[in-house]
N, C-alpha and C. Protein backbone atom coordinates (compact mmCIF):
# COMPACT_ATOMS: atom_id res chain seq x y z
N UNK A 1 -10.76 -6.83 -5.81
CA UNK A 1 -12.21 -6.70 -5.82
C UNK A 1 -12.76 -7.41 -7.06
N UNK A 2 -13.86 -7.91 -6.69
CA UNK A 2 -14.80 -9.15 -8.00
C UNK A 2 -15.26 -8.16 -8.96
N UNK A 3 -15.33 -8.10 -10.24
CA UNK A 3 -16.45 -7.66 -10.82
C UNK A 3 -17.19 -7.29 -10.63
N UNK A 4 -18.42 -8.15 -9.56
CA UNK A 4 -19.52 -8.47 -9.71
C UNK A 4 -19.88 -7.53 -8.07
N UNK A 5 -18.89 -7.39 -7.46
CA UNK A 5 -18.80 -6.19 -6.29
C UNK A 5 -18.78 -5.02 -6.95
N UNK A 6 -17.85 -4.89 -7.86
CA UNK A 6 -17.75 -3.55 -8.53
C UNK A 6 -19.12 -3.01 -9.33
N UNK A 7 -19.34 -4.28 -9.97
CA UNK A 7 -20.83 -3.86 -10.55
C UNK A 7 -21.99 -3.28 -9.62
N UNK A 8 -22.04 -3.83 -8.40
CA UNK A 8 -22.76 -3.82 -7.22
C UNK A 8 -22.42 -2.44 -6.44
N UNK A 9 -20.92 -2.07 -6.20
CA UNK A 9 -20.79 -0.76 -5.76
C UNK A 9 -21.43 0.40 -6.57
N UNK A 10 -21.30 0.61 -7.98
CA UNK A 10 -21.61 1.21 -8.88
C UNK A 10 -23.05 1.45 -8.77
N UNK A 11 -23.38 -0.02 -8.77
CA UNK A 11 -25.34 0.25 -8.83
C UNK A 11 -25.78 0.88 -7.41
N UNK A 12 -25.46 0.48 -6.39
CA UNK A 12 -25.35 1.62 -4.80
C UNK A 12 -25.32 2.26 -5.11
N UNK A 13 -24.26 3.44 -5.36
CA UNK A 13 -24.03 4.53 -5.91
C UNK A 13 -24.77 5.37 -7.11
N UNK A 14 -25.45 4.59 -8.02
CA UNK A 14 -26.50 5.28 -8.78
C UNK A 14 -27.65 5.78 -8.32
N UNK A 15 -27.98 4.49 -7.01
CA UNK A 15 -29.47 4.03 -6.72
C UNK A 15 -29.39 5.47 -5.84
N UNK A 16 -28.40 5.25 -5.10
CA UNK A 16 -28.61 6.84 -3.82
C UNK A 16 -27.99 7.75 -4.95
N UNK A 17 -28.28 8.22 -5.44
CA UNK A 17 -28.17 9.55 -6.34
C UNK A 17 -29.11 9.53 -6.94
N UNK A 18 -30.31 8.36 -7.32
CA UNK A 18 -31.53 8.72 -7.33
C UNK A 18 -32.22 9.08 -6.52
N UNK A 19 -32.17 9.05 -4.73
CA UNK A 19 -32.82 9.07 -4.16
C UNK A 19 -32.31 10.38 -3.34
N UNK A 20 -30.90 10.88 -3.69
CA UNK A 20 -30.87 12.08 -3.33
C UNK A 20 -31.25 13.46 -3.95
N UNK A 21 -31.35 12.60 -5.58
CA UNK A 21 -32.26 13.93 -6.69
C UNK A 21 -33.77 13.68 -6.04
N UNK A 22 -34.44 12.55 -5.68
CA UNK A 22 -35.91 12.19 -5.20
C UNK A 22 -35.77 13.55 -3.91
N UNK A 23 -34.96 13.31 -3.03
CA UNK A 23 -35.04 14.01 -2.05
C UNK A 23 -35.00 15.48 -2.45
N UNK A 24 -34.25 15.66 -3.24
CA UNK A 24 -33.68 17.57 -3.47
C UNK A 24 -34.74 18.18 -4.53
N UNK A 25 -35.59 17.00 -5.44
CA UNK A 25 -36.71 17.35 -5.93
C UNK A 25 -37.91 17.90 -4.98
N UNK A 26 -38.31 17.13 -3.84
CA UNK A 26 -39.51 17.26 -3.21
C UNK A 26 -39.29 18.30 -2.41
N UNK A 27 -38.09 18.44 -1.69
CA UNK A 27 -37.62 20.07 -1.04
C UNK A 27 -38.39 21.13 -1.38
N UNK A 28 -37.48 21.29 -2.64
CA UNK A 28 -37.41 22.55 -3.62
C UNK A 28 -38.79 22.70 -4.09
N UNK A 29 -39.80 21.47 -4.30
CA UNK A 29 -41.46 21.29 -4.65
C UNK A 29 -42.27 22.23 -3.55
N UNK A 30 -42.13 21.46 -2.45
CA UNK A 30 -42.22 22.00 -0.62
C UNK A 30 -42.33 23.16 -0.74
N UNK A 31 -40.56 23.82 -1.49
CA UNK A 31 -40.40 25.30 -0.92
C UNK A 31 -41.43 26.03 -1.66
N UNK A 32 -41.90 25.76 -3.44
CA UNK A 32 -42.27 26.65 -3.89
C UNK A 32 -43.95 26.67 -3.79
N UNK A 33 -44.10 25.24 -3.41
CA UNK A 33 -45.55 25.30 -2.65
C UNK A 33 -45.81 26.54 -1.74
N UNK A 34 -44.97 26.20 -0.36
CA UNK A 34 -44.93 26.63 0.81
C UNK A 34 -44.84 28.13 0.17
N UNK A 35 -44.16 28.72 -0.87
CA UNK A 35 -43.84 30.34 -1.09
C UNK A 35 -45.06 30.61 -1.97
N UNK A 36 -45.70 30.44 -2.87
CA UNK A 36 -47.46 30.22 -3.53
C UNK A 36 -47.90 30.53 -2.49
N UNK A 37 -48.09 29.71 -1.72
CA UNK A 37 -49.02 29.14 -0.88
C UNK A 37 -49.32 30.79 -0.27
N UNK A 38 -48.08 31.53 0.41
CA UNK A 38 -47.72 32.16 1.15
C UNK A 38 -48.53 33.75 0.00
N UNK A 39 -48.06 33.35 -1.04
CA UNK A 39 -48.41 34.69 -1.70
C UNK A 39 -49.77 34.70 -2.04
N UNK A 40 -50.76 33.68 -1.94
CA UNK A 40 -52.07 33.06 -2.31
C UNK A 40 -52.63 33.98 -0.59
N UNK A 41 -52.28 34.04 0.52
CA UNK A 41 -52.58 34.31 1.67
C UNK A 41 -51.76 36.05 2.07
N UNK A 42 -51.35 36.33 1.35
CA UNK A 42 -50.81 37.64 1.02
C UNK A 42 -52.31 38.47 1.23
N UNK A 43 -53.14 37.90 0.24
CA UNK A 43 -55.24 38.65 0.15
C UNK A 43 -55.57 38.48 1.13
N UNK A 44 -55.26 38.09 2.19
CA UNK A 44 -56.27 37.39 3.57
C UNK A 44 -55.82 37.84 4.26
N UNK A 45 -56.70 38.40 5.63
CA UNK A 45 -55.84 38.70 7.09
C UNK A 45 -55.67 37.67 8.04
N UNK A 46 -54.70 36.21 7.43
CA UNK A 46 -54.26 35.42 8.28
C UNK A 46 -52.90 35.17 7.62
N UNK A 47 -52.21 34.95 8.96
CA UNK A 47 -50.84 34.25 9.02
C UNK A 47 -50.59 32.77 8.55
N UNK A 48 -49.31 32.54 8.05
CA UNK A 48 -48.90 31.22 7.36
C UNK A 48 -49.36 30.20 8.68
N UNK A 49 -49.17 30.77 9.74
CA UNK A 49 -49.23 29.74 11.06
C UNK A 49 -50.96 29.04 11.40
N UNK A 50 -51.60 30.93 10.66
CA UNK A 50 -53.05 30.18 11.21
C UNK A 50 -53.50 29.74 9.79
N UNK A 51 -53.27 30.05 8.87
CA UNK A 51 -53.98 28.78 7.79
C UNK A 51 -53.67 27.47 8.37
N UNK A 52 -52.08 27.54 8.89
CA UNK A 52 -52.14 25.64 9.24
C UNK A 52 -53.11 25.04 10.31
N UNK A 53 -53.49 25.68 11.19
CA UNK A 53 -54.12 25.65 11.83
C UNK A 53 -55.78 25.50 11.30
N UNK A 54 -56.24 26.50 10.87
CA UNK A 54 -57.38 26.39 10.31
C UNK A 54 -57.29 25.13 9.05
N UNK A 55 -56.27 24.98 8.78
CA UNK A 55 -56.66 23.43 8.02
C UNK A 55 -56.56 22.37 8.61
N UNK A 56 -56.19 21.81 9.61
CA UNK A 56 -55.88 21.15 10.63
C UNK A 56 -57.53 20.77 11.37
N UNK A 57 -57.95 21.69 11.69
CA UNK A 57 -59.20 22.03 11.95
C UNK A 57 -60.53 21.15 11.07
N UNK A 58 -60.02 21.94 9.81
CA UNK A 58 -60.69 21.97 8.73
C UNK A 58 -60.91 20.24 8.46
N UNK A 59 -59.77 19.45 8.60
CA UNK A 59 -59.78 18.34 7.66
C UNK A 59 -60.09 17.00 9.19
N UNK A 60 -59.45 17.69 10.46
CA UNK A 60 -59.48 16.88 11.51
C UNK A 60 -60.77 17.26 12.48
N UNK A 61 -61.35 18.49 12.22
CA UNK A 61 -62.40 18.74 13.18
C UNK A 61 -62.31 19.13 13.93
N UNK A 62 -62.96 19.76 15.41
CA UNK A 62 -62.71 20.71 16.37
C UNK A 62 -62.05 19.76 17.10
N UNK A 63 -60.93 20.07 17.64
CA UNK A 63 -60.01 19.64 18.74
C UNK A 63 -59.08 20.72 19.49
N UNK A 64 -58.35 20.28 20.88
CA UNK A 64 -57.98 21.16 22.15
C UNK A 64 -56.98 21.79 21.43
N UNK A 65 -56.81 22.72 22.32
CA UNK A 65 -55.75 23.53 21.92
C UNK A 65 -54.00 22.47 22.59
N UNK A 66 -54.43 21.57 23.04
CA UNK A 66 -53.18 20.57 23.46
C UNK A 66 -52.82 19.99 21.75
N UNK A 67 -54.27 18.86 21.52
CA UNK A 67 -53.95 18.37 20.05
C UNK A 67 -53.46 19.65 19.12
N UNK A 68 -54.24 20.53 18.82
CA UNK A 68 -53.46 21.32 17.94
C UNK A 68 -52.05 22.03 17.73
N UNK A 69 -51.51 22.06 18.91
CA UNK A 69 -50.33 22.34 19.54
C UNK A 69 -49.20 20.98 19.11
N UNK A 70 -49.81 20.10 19.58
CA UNK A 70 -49.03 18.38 19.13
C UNK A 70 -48.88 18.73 17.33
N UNK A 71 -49.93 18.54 16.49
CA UNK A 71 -50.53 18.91 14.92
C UNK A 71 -49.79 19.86 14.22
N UNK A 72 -49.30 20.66 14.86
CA UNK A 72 -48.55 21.91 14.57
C UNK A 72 -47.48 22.25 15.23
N UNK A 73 -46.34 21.27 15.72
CA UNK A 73 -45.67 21.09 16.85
C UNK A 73 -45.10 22.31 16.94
N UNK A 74 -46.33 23.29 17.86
CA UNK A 74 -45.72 24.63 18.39
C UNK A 74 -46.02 24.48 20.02
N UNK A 75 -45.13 25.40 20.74
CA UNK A 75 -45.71 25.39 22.39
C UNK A 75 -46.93 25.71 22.71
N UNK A 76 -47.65 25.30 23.20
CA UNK A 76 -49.14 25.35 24.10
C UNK A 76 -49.50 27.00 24.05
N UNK A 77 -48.45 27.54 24.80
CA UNK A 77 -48.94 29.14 24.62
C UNK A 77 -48.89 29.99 23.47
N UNK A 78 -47.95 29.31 22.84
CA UNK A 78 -47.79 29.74 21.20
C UNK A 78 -48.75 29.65 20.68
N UNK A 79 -49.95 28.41 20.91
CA UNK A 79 -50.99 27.95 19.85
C UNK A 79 -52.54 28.81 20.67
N UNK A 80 -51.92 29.05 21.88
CA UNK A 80 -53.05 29.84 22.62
C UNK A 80 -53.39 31.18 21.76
N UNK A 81 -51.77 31.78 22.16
CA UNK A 81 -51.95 33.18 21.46
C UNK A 81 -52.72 33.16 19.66
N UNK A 82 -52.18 32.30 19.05
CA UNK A 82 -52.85 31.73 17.57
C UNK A 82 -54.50 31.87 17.09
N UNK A 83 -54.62 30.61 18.43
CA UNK A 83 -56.31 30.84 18.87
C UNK A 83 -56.94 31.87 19.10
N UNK A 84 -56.45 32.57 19.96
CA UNK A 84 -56.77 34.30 20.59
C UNK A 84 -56.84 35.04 19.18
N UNK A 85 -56.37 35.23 18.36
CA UNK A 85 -56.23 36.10 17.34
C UNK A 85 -57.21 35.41 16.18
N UNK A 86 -57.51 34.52 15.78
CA UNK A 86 -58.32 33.73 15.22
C UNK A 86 -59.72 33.84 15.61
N UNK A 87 -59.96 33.59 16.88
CA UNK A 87 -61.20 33.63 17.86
C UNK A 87 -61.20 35.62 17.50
N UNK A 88 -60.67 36.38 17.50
CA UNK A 88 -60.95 37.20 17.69
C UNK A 88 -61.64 38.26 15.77
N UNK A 89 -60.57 37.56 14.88
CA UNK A 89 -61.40 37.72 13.39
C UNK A 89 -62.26 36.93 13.25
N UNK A 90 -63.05 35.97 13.96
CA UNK A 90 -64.25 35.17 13.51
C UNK A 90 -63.97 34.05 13.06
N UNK A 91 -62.75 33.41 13.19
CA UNK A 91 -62.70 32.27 12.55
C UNK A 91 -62.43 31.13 12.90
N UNK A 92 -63.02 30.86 13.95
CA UNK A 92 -62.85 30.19 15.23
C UNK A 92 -63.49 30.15 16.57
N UNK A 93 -63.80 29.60 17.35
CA UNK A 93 -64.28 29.89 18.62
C UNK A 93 -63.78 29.00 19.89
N UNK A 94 -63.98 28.95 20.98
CA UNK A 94 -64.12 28.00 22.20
C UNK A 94 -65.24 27.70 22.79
N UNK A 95 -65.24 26.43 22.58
CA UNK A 95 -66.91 25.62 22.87
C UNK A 95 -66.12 24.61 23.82
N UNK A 96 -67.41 24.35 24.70
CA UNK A 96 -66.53 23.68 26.10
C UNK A 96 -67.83 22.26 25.18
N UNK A 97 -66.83 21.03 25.57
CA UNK A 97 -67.33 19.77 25.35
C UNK A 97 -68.41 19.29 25.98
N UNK A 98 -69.33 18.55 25.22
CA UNK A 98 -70.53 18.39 25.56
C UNK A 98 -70.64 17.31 26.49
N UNK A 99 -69.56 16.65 26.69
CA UNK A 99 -68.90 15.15 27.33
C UNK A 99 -68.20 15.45 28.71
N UNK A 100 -67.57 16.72 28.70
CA UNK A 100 -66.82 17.05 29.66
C UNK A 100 -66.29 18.24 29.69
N UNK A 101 -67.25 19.14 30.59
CA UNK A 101 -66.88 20.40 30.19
C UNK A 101 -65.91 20.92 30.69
N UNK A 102 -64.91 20.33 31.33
CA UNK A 102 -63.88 21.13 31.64
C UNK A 102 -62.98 20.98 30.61
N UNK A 103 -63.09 20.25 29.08
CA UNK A 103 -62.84 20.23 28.16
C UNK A 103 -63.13 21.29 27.22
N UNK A 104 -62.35 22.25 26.67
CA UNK A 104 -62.44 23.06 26.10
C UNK A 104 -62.15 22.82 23.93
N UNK A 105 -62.86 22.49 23.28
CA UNK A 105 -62.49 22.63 21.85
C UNK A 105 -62.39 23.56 21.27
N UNK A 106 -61.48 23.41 20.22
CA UNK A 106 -61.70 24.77 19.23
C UNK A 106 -62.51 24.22 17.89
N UNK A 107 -63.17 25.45 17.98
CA UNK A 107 -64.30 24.87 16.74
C UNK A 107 -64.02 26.02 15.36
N UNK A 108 -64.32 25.40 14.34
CA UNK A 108 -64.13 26.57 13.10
C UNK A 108 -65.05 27.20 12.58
N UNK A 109 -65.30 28.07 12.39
CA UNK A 109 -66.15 28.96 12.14
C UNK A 109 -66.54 28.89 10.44
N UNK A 110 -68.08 29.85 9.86
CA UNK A 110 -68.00 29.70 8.95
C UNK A 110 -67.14 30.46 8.10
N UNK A 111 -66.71 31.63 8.95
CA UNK A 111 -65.85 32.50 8.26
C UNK A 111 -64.51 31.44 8.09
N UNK A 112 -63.85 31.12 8.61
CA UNK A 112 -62.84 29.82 8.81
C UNK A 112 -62.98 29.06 7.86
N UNK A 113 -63.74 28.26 7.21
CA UNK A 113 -64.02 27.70 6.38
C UNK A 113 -63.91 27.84 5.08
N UNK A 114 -64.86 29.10 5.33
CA UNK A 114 -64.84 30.19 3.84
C UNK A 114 -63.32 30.63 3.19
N UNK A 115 -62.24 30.80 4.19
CA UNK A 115 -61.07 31.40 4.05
C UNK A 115 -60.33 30.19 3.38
N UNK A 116 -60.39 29.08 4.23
CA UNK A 116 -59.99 27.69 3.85
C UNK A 116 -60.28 27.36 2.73
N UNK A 117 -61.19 27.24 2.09
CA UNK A 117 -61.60 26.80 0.92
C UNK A 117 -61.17 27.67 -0.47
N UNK A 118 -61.40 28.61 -0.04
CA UNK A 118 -60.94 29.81 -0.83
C UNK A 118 -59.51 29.86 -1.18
N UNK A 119 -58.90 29.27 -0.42
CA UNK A 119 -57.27 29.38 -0.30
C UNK A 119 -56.77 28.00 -1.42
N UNK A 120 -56.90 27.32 -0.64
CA UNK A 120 -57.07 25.59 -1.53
C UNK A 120 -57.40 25.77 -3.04
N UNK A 121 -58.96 26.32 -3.11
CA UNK A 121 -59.25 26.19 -4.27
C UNK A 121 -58.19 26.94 -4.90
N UNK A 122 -57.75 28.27 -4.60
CA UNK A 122 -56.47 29.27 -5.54
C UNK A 122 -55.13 28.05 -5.34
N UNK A 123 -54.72 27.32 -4.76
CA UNK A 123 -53.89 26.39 -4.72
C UNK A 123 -53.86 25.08 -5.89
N UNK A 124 -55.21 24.95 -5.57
CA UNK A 124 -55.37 23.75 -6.71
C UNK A 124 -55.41 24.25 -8.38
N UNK A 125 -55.82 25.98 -8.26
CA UNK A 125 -55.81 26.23 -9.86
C UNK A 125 -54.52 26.47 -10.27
N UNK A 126 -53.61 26.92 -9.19
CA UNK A 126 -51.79 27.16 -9.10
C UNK A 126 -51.54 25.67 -9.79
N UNK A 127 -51.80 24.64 -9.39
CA UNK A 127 -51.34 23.56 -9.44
C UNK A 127 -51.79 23.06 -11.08
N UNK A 128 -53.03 23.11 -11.02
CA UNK A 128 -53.66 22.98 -12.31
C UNK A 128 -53.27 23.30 -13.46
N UNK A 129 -52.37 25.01 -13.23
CA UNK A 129 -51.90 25.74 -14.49
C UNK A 129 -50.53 25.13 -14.52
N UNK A 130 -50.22 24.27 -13.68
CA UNK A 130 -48.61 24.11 -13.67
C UNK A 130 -48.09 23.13 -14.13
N UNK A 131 -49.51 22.31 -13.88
CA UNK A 131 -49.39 21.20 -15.05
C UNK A 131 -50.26 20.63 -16.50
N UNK A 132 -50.05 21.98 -16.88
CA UNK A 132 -51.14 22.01 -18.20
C UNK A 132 -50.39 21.20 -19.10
N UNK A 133 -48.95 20.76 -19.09
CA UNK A 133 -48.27 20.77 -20.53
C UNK A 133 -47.93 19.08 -20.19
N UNK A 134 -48.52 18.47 -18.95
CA UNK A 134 -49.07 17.33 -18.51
C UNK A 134 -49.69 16.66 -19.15
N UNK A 135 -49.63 15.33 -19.86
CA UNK A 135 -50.86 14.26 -19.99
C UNK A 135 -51.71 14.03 -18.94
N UNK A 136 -53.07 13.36 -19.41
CA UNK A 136 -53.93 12.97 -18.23
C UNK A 136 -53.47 11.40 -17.80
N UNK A 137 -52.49 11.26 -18.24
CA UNK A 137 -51.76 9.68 -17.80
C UNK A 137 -51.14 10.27 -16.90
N UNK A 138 -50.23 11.29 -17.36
CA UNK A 138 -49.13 11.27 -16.59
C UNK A 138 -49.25 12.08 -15.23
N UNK A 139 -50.64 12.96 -14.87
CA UNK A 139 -51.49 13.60 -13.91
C UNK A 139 -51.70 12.28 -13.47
N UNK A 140 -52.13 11.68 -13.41
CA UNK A 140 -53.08 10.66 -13.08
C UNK A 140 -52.01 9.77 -12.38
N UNK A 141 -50.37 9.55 -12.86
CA UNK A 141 -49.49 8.84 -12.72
C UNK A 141 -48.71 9.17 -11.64
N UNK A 142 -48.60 10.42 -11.17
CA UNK A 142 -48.00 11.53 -10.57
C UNK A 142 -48.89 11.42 -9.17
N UNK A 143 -50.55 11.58 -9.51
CA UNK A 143 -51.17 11.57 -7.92
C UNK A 143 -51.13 10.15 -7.51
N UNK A 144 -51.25 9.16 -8.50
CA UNK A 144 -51.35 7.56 -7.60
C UNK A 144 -49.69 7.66 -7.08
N UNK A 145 -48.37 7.92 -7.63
CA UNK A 145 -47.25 7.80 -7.17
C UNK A 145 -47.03 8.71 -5.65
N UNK A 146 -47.44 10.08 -5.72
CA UNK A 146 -47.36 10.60 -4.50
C UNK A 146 -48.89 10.16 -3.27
N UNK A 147 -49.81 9.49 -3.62
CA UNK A 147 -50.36 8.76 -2.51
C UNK A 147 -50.20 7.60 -2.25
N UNK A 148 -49.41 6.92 -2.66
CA UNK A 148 -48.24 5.98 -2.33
C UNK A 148 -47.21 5.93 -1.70
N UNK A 149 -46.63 6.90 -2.04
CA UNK A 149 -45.54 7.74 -1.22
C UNK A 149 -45.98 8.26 0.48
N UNK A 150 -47.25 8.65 0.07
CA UNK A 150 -47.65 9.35 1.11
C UNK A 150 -47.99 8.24 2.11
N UNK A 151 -48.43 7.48 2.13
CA UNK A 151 -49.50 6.28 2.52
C UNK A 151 -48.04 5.65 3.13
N UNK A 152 -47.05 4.90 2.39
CA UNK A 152 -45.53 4.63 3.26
C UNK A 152 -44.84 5.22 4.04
N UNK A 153 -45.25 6.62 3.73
CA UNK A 153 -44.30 7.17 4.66
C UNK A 153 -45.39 7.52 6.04
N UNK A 154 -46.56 7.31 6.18
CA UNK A 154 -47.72 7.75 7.18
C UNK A 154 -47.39 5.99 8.04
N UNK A 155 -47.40 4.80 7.30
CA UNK A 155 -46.76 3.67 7.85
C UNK A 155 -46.18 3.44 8.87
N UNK A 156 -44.60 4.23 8.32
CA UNK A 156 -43.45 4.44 9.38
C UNK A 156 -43.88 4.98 10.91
């Protein structure tokens, strides 16, 4: 074997051990989001399933209970029953389309909204306190790198 292979195997081998700490970093980020997130909604009488939903809503606008089902890749009756319980605390409704009414949307309510926002905002101050010991470079360095990230991987 050349050198210059060996040098080359070596640098392979570094490069994916960066990208498997990249990977085992954003996991473990995910999980403790996703567990916050969870204890932030602990105060609220909604499920981890219908915040996703009500943000889904929230950021994409009233759409069927088919799209939301696709959005949240759960079964059709899964996302029914979701709706049903949602529609039934106020935070949500069924409005038949103004285009075609055998088209049914789900629309969000202001209570829906209110919950949404409320949630986020306790998310973003989670986030805020977590990176107090942060520069404003390196904040600043961190969101252009993960909407970059984000933006390539939405590409694919």
């Amino acid at each position: 074997m050349k050198l210059e292979d060996t040098q080359e195997s070596v640098q392979d081998s570094n490069e994916m051990e960066i990208f498997a700490d990249i990977e085992k970093d954003l996991r473990y980020i995910a999980g403790i989001i996703k567990q916050k997130g969870r204890e932030i909604l602990s105060n609220y009488t909604i499920t981890p399933p219908q915040f996703v939903a009500l943000q889904w809503l929230f950021e994409g606008g009233d759409m069927t209970i088919g799209e939301l089902s696709n959005k949240m890749y759960l079964a059709f009756s899964t996302t029914t029953d979701l709706v049903d319980r949602m529609e039934k605390n106020q935070l949500v409704m069924r409005v038949k389309d103004p285009n075609d009414r055998r088209v049914v949307r789900i629309h969000l309510l202001e209570e829906g909204e209110r919950v949404i926002e409320e949630v986020i905002k306790k998310r973003q101050l989670y986030l805020q306190e977590v990176l107090k010991n942060f520069s404003s470079e390196e904040v600043v360095l961190l969101k252009d790198s993960l909407v970059k990230l984000h933006h390539e991987m939405r590409e694919e």
